[in-house]
Protein backbone atom coordinates (compact mmCIF):
# COMPACT_ATOMS: atom_id res chain seq x y z
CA UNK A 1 -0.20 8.81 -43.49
CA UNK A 2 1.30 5.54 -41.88
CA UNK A 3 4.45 7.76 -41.04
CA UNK A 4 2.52 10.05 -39.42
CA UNK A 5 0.53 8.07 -37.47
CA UNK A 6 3.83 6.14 -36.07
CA UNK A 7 5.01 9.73 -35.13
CA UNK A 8 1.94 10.07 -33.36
CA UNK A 9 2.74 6.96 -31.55
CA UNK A 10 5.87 7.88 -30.47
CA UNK A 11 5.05 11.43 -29.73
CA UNK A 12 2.08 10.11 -27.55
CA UNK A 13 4.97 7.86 -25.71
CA UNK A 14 6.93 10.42 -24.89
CA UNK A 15 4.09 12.20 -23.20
CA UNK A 16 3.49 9.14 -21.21
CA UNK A 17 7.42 8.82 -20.21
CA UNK A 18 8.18 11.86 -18.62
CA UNK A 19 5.44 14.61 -16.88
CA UNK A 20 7.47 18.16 -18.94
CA UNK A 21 8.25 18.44 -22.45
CA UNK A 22 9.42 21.53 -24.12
CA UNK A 23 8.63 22.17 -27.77
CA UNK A 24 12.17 21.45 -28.86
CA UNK A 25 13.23 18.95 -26.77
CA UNK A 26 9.94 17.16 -28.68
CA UNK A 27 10.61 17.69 -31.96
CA UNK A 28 14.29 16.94 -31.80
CA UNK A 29 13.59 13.53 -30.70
CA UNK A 30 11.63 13.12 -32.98
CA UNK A 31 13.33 14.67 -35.74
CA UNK A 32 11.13 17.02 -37.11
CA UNK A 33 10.41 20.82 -36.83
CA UNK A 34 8.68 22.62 -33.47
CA UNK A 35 5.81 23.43 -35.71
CA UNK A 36 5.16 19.92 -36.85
CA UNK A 37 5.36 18.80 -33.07
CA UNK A 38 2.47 21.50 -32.70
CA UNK A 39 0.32 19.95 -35.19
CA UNK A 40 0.77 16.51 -34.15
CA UNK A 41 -0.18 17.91 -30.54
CA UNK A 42 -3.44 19.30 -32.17
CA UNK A 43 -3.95 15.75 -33.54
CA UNK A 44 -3.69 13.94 -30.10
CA UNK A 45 -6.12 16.36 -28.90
CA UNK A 46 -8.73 15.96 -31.69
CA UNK A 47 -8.35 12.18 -30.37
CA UNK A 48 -9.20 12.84 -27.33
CA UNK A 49 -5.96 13.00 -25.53
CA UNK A 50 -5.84 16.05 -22.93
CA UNK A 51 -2.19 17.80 -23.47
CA UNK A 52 -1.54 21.14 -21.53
CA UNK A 53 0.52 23.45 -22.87
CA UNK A 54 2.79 26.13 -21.47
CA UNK A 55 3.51 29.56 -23.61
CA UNK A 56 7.00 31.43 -23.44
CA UNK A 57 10.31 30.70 -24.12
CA UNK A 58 10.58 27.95 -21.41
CA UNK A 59 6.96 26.52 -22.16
CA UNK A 60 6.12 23.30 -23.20
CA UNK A 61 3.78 20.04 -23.06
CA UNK A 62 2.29 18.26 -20.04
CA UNK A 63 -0.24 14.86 -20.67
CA UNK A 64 -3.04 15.67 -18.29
CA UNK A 65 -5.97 14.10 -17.23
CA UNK A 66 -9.05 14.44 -18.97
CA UNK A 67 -13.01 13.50 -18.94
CA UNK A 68 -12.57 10.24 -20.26
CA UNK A 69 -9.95 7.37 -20.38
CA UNK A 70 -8.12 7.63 -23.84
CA UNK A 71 -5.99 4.44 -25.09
CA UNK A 72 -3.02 3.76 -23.06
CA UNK A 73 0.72 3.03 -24.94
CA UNK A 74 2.62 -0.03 -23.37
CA UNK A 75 5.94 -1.46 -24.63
CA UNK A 76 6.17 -5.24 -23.78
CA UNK A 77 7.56 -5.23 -20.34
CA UNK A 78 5.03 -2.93 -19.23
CA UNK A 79 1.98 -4.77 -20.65
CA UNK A 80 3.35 -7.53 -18.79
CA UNK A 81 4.17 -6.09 -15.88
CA UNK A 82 0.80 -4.76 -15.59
CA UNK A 83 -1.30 -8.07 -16.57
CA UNK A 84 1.08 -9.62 -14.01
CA UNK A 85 -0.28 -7.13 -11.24
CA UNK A 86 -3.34 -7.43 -12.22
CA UNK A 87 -3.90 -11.14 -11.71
CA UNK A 88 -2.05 -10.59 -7.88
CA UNK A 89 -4.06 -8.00 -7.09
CA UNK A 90 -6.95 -10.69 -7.77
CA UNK A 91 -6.15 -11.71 -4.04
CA UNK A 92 -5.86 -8.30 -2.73
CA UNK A 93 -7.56 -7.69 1.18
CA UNK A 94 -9.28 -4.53 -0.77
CA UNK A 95 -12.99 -5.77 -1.18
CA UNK A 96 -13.88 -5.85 -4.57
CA UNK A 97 -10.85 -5.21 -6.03
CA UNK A 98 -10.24 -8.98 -7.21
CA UNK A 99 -13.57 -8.89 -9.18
CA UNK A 100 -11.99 -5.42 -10.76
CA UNK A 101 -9.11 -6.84 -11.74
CA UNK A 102 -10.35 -9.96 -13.44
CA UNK A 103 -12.17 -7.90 -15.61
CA UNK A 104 -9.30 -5.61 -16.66
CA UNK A 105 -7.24 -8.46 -16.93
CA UNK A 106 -9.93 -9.88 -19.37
CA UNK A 107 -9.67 -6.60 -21.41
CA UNK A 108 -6.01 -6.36 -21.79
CA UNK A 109 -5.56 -10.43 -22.66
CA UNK A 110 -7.61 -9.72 -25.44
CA UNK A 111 -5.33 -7.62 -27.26
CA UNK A 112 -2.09 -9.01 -25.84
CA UNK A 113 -0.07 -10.80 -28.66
CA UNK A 114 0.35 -14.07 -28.54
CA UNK A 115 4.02 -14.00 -27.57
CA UNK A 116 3.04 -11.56 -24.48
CA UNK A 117 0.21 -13.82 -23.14
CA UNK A 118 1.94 -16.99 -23.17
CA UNK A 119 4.53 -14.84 -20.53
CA UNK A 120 1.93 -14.03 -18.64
CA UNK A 121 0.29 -17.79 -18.72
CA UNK A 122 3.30 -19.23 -17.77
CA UNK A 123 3.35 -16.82 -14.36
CA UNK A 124 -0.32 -17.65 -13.87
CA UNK A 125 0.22 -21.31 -14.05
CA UNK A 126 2.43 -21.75 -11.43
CA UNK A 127 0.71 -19.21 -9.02
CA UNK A 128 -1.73 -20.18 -6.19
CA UNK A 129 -3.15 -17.46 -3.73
CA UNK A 130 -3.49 -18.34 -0.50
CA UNK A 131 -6.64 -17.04 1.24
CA UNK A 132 -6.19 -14.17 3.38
CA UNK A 133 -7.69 -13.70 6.59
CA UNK A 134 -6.95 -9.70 6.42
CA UNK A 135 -9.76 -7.47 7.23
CA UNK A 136 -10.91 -5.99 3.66
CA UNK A 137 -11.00 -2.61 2.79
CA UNK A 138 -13.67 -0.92 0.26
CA UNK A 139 -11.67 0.79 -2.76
CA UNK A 140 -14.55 3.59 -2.13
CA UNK A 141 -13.32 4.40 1.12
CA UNK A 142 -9.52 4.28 0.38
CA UNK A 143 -10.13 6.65 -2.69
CA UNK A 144 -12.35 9.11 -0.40
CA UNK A 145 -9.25 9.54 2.07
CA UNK A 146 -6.36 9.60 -0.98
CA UNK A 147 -9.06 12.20 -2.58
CA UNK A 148 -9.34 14.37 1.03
CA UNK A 149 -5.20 13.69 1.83
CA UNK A 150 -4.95 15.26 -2.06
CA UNK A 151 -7.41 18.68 -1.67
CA UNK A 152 -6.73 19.04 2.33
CA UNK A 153 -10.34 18.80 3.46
CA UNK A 154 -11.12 17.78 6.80
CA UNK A 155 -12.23 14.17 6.77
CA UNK A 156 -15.24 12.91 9.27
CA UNK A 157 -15.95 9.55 10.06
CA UNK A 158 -17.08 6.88 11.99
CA UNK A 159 -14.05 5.06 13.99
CA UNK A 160 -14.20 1.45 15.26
CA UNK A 161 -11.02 0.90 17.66
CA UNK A 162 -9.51 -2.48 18.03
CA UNK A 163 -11.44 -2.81 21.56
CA UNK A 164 -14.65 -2.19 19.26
CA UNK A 165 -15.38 1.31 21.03
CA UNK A 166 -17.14 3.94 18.49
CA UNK A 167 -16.52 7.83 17.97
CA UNK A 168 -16.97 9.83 15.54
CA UNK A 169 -13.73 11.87 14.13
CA UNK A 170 -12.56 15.23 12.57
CA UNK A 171 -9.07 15.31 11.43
CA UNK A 172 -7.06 16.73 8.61
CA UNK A 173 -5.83 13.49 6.39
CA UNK A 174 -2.20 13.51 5.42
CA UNK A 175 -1.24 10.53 4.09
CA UNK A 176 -2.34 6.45 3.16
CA UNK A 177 0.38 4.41 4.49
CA UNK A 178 0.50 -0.11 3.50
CA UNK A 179 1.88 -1.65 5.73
CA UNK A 180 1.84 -5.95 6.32
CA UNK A 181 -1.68 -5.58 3.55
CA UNK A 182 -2.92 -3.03 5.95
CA UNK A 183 -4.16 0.31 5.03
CA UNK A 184 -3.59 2.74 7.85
CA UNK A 185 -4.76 6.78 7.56
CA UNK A 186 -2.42 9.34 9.18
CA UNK A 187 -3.77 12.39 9.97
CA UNK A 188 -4.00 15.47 12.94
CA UNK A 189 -6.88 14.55 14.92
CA UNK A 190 -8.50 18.06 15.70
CA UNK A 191 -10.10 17.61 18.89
CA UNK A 192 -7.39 15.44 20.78
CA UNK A 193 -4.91 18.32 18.79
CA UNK A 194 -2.16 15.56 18.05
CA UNK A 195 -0.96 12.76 15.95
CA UNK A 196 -3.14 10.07 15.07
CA UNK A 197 -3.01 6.68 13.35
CA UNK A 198 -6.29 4.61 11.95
CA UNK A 199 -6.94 1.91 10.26
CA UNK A 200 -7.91 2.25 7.35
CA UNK A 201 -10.77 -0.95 7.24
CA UNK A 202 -12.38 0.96 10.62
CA UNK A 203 -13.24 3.89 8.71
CA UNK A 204 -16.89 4.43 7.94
CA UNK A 205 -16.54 8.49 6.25
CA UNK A 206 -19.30 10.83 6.61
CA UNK A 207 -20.14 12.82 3.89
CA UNK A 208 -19.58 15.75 2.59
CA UNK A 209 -15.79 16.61 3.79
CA UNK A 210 -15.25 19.69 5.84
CA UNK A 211 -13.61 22.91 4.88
CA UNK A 212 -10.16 22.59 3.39
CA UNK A 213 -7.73 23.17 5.97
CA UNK A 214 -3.65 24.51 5.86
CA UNK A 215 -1.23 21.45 5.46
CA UNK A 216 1.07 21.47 8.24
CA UNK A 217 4.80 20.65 8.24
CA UNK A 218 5.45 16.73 7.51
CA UNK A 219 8.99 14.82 7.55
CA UNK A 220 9.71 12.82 4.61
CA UNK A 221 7.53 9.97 3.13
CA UNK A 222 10.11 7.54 4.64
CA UNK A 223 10.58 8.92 7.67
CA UNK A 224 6.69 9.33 8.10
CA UNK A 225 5.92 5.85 7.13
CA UNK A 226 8.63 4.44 9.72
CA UNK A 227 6.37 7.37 12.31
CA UNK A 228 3.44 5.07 11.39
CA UNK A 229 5.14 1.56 12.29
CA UNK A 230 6.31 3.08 14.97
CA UNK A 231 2.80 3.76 16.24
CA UNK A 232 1.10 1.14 15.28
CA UNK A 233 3.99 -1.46 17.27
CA UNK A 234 2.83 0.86 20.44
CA UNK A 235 -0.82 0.18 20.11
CA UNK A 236 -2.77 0.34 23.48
CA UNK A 237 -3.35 -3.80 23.65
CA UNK A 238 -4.99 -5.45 26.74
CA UNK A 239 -1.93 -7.65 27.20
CA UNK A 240 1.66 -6.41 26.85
CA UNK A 241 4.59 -8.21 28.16
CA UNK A 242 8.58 -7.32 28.29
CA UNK A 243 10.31 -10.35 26.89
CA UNK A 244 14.05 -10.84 26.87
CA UNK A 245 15.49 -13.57 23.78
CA UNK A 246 18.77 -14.80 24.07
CA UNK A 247 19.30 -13.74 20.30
CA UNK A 248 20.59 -10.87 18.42
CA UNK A 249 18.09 -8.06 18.04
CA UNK A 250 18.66 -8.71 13.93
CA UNK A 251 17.57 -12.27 14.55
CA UNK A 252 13.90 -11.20 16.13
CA UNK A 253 12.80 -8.60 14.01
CA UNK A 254 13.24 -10.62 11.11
CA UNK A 255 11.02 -13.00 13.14
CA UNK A 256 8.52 -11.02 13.95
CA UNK A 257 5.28 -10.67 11.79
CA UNK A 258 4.60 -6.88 12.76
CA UNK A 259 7.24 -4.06 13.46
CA UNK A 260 7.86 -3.68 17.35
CA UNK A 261 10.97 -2.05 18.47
CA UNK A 262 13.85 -4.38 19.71
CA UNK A 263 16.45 -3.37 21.72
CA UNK A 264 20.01 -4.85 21.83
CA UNK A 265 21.19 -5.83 24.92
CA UNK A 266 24.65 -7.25 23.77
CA UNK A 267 25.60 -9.21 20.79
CA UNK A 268 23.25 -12.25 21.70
CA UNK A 269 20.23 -10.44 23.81
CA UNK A 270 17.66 -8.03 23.01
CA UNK A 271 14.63 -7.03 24.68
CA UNK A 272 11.13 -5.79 23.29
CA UNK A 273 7.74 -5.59 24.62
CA UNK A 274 4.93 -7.48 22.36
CA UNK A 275 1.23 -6.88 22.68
CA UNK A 276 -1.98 -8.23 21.89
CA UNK A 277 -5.89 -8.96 22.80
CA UNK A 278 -5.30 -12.47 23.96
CA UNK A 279 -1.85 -14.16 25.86
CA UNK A 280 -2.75 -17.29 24.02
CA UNK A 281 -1.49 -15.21 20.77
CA UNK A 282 1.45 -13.61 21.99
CA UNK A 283 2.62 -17.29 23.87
CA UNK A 284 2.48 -18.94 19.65
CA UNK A 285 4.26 -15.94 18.12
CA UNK A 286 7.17 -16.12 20.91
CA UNK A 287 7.60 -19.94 20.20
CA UNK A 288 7.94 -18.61 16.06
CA UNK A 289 11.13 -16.56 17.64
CA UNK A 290 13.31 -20.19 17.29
CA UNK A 291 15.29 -18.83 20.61
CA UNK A 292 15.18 -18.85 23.86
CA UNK A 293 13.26 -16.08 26.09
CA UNK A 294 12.29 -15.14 29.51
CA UNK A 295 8.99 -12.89 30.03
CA UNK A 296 9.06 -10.48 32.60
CA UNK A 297 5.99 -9.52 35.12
CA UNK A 298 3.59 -11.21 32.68
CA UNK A 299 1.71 -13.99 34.77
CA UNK A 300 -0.99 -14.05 31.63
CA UNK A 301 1.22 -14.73 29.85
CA UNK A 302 3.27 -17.45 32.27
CA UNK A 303 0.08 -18.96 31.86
CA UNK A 304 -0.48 -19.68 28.69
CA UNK A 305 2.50 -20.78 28.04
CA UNK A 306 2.15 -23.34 30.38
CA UNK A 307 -1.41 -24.35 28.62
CA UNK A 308 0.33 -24.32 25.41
CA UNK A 309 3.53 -26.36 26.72
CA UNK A 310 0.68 -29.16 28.54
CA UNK A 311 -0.85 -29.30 25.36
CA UNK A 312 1.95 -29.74 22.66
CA UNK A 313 3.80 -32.45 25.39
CA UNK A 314 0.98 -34.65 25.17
CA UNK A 315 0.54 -34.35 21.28
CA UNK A 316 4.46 -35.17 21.53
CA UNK A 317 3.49 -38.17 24.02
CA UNK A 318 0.95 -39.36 21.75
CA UNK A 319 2.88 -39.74 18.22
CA UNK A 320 5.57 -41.50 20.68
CA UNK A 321 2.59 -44.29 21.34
CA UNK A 322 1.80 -44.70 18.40
């Protein structure tokens, strides 16, 4: 019985490790016959365990997904790995999600040996979230679009744009992109009949879906995602500004704490138009650049800077007094 039961372990981890199986590939890792390796799958499946199989010569096994959660097999970098994630995730921007977490985390500490959850301690110990001032996102929403992206419905909802104007939206959902702990939806909008890109936090979805709809051609995930940043550094803000830094074009994307296109004008100038709602905002993230600039027809901009400069030389004047 116990040598069974080990087999069963390892069969079941197998499963887990790879999505196709064949009968013989199975049972020679295991070391036992095909017909054995089809009783043990009968086993798994009395247990609750959902395993497809294929008939034919080239058939095989497949661990699907079933109508209930059945125990989960971990080897120790994995159980830590995941308990790890879990207590990070406790500080996600996803609302709701931290409470989640704590509670799995509760589950799995309870059954982690004691050699396992002093690892895990010892990362806790010396961790400290710092609050986030990220919009949140509810899990219900983000699972509604990965749920519509997956069957290719047509997804309505109820948009807020960054100026806080409302419409209401068709489109066909392809993909979640994260980007910077930002969820952002791409998808064809139908009634503009292009690209678009939304945020993810803005969506309110109105249910049910529409009609399922005929993918259309996509580039590859990493050329889509880079579509996305690409987008979202173009974003129609009330205050835009072309700005020339006497540093390599290397130097200010590393600085900068959203993706925005840079251009290299030699080996020590670039050039690259920022944007946002306020010139107050775009003055402090040019002084994070730790180079000199020059801003080009942006007198809101002029301004502020001059605000800004007024205010830090007297701070400056002051700790001199003192």
């Amino acid at each position: 019985m116990l040598e069974t039961s080990a087999r069963l372990l390892r069969l079941l981890s197998l499963l887990q490790s790879r999505r196709d199986w064949t009968s013989t590939e199975l049972a020679d890792r295991l070391d036992v016959t095909t017909r054995t390796v089809r009783k043990d799958v009968d086993r798994l499946r009395a247990l609750g365990y959902p395993i497809d199989a294929r008939p034919g010569v080239a058939g095989g096994y497949r661990l699907g997904a079933g109508g209930s959660l059945p125990p989960l097999l971990l080897d120790d970098e994995e159980a830590v790995a995941v308990a790890i994630g879990l207590r990070t995730a406790a500080s996600h921007p996803i609302s709701g999600l931290g409470e989640t977490s704590v509670r799995a985390l509760a589950k799995l500490q309870q059954i982690l040996p004691a050699r396992l959850r002093h690892r895990v301690s010892a990362f806790g110990s010396h961790l400290l979230a710092v609050p986030s001032s990220e919009p949140r996102v509810d899990p219900d929403v983000l699972t509604h679009i990965a749920a519509a992206c997956r069957d290719h419905e047509r997804l309505r909802f109820d948009y807020r744009a960054h100026a806080g104007a409302a419409s209401r939206r068709d489109v066909e959902p392809y993909r979640l992109v994260s980007d910077r702990r930002r969820w952002y939806l791409l998808a064809w909008d139908t009634d503009r009949a292009d690209w678009r890109t939304f945020r993810a936090d803005r969506v309110d979805p109105v249910t049910p879906n529409g009609p399922r709809f005929r993918p259309r051609d996509l580039p590859p995930d990493a050329e889509t995602a880079e579509w996305v940043r690409h987008g979202l550094s173009r974003a129609t803000w009330r205050y835009r500004a072309r700005v020339v830094v006497h540093a390599p074009a290397a130097h200010v994307r590393a600085r900068l704490p959203v993706p925005v296109d840079v251009a290299a004008l030699g080996d020590d100038r670039c050039a690259f138009e920022p944007g946002s709602d306020h010139p107050e905002m775009l003055a402090l993230h040019l002084g994070l650049l730790d180079a000199d600039f020059d801003i080009v027809d942006a007198p809101e901009l002029a301004d502020a800077l001059r605000r800004i400069a007024r205010r830090y030389q007297r701070a400056a004047d002051g700790a001199d007094a003192l």
